[in-house]
N, C-alpha and C. Protein backbone atom coordinates (compact mmCIF):
# COMPACT_ATOMS: atom_id res chain seq x y z
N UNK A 1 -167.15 287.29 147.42
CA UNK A 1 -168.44 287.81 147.07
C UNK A 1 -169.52 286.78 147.39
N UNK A 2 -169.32 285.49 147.07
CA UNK A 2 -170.36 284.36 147.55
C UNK A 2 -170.50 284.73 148.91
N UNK A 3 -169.25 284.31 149.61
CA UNK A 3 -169.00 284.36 150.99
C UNK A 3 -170.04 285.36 151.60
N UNK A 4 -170.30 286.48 151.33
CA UNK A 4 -171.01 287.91 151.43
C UNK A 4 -172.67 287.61 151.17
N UNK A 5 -172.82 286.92 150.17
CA UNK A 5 -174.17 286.92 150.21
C UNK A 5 -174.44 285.56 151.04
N UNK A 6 -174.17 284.81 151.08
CA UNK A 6 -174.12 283.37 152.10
C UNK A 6 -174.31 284.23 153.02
N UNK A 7 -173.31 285.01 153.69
CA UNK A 7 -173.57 285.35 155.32
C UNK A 7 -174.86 286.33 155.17
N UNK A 8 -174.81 286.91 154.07
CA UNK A 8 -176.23 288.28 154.53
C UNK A 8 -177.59 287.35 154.30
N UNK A 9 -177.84 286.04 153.79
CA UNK A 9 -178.73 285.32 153.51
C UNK A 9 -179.01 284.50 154.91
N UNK A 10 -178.02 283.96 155.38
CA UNK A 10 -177.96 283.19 156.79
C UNK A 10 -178.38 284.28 157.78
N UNK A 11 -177.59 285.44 157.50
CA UNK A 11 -178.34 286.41 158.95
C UNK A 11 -180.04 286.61 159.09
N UNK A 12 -180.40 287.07 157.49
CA UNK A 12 -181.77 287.16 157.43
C UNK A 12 -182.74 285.64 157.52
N UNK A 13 -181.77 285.07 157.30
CA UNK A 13 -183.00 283.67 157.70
C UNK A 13 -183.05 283.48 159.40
N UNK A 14 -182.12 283.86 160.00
CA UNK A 14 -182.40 283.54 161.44
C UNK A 14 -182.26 284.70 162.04
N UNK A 15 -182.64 285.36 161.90
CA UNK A 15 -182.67 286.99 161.80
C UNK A 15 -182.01 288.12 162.49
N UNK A 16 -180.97 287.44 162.94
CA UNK A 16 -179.81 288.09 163.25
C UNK A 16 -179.10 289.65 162.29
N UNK A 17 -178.95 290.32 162.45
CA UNK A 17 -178.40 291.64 161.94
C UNK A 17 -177.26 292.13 162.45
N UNK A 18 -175.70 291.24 161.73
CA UNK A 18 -174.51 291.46 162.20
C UNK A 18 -174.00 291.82 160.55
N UNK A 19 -172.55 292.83 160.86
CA UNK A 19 -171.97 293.66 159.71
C UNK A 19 -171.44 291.86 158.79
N UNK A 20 -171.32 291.97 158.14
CA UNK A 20 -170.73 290.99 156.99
C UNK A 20 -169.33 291.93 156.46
N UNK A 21 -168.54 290.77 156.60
CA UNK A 21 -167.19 291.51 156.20
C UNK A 21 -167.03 291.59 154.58
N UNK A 22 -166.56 292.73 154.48
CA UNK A 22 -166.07 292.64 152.50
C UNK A 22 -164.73 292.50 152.37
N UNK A 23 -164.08 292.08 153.14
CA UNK A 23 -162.84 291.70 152.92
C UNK A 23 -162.65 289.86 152.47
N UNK A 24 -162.36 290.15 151.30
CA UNK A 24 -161.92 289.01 150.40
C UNK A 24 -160.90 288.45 150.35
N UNK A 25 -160.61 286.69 150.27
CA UNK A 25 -159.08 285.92 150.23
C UNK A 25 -158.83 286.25 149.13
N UNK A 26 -157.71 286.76 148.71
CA UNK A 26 -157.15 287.09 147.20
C UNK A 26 -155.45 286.63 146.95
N UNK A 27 -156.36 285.54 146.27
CA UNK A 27 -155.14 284.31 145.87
C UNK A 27 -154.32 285.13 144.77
N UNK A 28 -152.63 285.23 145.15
CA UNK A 28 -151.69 285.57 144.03
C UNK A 28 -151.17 284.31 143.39
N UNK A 29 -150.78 284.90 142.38
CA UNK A 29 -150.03 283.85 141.54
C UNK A 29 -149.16 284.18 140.33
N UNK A 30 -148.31 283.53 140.57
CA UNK A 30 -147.36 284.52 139.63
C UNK A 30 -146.75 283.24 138.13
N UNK A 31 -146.27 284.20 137.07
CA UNK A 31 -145.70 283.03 136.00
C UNK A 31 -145.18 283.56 135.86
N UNK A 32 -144.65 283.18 134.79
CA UNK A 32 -143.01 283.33 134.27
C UNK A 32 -143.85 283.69 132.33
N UNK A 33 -143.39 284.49 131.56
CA UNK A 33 -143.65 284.52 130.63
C UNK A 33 -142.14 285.07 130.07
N UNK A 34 -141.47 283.93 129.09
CA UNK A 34 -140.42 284.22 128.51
C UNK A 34 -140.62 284.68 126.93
N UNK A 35 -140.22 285.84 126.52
CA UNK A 35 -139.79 286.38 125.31
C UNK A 35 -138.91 286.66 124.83
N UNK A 36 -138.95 286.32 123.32
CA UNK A 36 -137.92 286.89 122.54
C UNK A 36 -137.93 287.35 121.98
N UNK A 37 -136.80 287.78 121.33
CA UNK A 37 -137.04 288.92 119.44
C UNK A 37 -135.53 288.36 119.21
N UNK A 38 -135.98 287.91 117.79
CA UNK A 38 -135.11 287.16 116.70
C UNK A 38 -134.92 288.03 115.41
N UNK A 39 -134.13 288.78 115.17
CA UNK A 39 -133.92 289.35 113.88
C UNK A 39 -133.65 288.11 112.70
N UNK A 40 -134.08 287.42 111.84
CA UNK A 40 -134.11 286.57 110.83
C UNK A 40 -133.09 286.44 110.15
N UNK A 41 -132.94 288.04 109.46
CA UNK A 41 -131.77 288.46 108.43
C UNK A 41 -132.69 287.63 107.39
N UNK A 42 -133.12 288.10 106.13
CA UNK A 42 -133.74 287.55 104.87
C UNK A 42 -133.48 286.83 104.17
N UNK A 43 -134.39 286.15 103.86
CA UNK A 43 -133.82 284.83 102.87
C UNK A 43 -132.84 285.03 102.16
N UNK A 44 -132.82 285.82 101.19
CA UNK A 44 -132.18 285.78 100.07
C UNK A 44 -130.97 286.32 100.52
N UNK A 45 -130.64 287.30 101.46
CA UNK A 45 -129.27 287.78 101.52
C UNK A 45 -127.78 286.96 102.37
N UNK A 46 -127.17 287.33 101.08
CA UNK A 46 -125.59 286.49 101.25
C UNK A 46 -125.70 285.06 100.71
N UNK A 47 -126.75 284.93 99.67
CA UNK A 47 -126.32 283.47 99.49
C UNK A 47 -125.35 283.10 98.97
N UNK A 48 -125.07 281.75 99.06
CA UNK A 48 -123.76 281.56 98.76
C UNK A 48 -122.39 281.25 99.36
N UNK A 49 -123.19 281.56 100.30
CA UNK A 49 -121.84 282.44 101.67
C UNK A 49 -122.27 281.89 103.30
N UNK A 50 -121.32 281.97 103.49
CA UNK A 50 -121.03 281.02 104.84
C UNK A 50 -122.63 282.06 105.64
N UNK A 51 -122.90 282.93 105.32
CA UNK A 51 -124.11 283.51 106.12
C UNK A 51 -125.77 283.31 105.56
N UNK A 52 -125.37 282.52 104.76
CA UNK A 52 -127.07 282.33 103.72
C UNK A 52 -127.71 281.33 104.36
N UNK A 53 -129.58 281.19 104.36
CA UNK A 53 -129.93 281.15 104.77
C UNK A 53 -129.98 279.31 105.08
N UNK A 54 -129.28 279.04 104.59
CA UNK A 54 -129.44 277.49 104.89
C UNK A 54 -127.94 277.15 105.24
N UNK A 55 -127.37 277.92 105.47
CA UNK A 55 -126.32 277.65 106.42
C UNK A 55 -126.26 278.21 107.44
N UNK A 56 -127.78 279.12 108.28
CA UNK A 56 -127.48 279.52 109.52
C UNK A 56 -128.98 278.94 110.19
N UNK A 57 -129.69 278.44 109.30
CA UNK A 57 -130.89 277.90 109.82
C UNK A 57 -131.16 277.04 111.10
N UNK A 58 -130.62 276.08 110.96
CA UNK A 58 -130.36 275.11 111.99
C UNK A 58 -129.49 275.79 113.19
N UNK A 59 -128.67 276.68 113.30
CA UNK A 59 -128.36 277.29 114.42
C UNK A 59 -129.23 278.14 114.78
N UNK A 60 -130.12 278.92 114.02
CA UNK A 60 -131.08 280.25 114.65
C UNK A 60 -131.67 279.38 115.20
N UNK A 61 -132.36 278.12 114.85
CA UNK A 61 -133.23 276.96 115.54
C UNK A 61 -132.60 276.58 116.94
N UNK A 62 -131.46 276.62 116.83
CA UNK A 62 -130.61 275.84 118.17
C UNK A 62 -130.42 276.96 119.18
N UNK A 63 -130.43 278.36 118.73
CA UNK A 63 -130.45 279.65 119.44
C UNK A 63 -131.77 279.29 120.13
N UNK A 64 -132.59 279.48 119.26
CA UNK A 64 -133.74 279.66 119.94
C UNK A 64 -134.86 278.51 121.03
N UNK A 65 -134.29 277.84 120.39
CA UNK A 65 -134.29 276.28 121.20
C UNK A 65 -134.15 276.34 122.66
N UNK A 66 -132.58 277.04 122.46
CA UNK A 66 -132.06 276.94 124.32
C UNK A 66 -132.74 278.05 124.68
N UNK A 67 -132.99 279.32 124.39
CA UNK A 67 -133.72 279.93 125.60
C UNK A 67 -135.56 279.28 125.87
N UNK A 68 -135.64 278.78 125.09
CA UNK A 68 -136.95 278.10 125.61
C UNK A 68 -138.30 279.21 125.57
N UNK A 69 -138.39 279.80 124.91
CA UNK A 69 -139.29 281.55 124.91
C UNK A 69 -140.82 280.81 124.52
N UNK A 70 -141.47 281.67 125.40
CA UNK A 70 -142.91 281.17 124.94
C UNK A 70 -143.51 282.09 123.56
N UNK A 71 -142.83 283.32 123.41
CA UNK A 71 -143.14 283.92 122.65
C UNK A 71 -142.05 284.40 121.98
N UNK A 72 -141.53 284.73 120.72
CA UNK A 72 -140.99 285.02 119.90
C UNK A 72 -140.63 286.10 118.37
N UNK A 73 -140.53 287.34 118.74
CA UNK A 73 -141.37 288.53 117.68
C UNK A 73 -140.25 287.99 116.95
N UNK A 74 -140.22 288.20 115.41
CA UNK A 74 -139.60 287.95 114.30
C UNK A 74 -139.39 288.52 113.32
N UNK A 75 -138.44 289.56 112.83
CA UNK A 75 -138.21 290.79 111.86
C UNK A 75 -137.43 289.85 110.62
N UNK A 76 -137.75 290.66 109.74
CA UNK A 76 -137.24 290.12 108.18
C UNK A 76 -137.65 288.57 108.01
N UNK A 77 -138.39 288.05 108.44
CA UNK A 77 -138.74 286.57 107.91
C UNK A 77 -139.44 286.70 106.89
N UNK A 78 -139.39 285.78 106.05
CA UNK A 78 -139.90 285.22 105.14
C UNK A 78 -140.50 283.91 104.97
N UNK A 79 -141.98 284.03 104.58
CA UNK A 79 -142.94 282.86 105.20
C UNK A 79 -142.20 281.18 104.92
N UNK A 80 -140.94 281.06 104.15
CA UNK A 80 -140.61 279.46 104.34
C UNK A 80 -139.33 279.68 105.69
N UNK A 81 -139.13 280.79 106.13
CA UNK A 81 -138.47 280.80 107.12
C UNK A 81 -139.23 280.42 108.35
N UNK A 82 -140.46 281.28 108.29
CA UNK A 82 -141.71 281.15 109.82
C UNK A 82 -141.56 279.58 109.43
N UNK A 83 -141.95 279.02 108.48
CA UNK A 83 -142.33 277.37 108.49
C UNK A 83 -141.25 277.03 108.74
N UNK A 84 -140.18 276.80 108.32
CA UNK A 84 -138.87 276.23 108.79
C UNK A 84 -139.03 276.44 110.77
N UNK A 85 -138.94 277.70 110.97
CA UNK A 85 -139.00 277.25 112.57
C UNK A 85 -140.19 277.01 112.76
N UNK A 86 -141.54 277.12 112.91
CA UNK A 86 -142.31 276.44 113.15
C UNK A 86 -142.90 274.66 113.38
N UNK A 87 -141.73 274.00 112.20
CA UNK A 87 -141.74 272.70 111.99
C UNK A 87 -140.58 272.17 112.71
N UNK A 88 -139.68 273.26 113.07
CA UNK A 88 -138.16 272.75 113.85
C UNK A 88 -137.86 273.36 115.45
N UNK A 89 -138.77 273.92 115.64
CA UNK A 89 -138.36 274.13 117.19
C UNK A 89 -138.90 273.14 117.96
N UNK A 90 -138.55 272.78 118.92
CA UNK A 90 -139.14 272.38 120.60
C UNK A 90 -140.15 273.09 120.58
N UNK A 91 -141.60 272.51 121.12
CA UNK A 91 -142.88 272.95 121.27
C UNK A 91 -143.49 272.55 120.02
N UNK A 92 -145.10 273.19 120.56
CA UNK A 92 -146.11 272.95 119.36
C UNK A 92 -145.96 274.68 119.14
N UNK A 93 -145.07 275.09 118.35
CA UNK A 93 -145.51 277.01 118.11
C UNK A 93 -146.53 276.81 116.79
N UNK A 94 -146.91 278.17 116.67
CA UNK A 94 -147.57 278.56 115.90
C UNK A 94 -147.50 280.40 115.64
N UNK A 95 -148.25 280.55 114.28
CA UNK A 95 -147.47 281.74 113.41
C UNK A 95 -148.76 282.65 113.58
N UNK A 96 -148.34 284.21 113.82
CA UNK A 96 -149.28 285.12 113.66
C UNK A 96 -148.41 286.22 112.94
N UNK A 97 -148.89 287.18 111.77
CA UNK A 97 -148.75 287.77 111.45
C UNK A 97 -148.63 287.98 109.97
N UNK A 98 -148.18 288.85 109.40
CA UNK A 98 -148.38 289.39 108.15
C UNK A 98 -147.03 289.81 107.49
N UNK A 99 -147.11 290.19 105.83
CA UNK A 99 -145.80 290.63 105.51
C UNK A 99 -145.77 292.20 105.62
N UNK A 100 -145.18 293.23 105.23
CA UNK A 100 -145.32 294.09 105.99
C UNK A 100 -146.45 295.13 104.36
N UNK A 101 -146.55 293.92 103.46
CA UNK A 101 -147.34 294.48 102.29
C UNK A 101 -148.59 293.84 102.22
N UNK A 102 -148.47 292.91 103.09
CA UNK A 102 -150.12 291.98 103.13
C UNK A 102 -150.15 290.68 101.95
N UNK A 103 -148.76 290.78 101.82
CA UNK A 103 -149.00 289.30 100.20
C UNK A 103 -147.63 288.41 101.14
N UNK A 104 -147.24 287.27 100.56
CA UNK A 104 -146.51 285.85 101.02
C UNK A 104 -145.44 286.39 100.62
N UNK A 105 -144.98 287.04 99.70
CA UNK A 105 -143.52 286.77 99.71
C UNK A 105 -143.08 288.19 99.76
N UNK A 106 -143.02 288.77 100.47
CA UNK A 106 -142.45 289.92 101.31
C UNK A 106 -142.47 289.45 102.59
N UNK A 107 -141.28 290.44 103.06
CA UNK A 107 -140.48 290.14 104.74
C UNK A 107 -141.80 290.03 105.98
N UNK A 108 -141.95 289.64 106.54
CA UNK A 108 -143.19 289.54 107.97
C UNK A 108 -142.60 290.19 109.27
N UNK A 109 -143.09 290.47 109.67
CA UNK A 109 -143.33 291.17 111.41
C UNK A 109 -143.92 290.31 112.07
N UNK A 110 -143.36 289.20 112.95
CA UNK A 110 -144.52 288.09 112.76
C UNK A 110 -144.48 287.50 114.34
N UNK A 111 -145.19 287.11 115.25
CA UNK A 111 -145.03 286.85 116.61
C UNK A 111 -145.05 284.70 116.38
N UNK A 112 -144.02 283.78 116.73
CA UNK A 112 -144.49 282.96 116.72
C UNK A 112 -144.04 282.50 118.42
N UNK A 113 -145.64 281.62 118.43
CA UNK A 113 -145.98 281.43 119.85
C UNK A 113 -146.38 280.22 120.50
């Protein structure tokens, strides 16, 4: 578009009257945007038990670690869960979202990114 008015400005200053092309360089570029979706499974369920939440923590972390995801949707968390990965993954992430009642300690729908 510069290009276009540059040439229709240069023609009229030396007063030449030739077509100006509208055909534009149009740079591609491509990324990579990796996502995930992590089902949580809720704090509270199975404690006690080889499946509660502080005995699978550090592996959902190590799951999620290796695929390396720039983005991350998150079902059944519970906001010391978002902080737990938030403070333990690879990267600087950060937390968006809500519980699915609008108060802290109900489950979240939550994108961390």
């Amino acid at each position: 578009m510069v290009l276009m008015k540059l040439g229709a400005w240069m023609a009229g200053l030396v007063g030449i009257v030739a077509p100006v092309s509208t055909a534009e360089a149009v740079a591609t570029q491509t990324a990579q945007l990796k996502l995930m979706t992590f089902n949580v499974r809720n704090l509270h369920g199975d404690d006690g038990t080889v499946n509660s939440w502080d005995n699978r923590k550090d592996r959902a972390v190590s799951v999620i670690n290796s695929f390396g995801p720039d983005i991350v949707g998150m079902q059944e968390a519970y906001s010391a869960q978002i902080d737990y990965f938030v403070t333990h993954l690879n990267g600087n992430y950060q937390s968006l979202g809500t519980s699915r009642y609008g108060n802290k300690t109900d489950e979240y729908s939550n994108i961390v990114y």
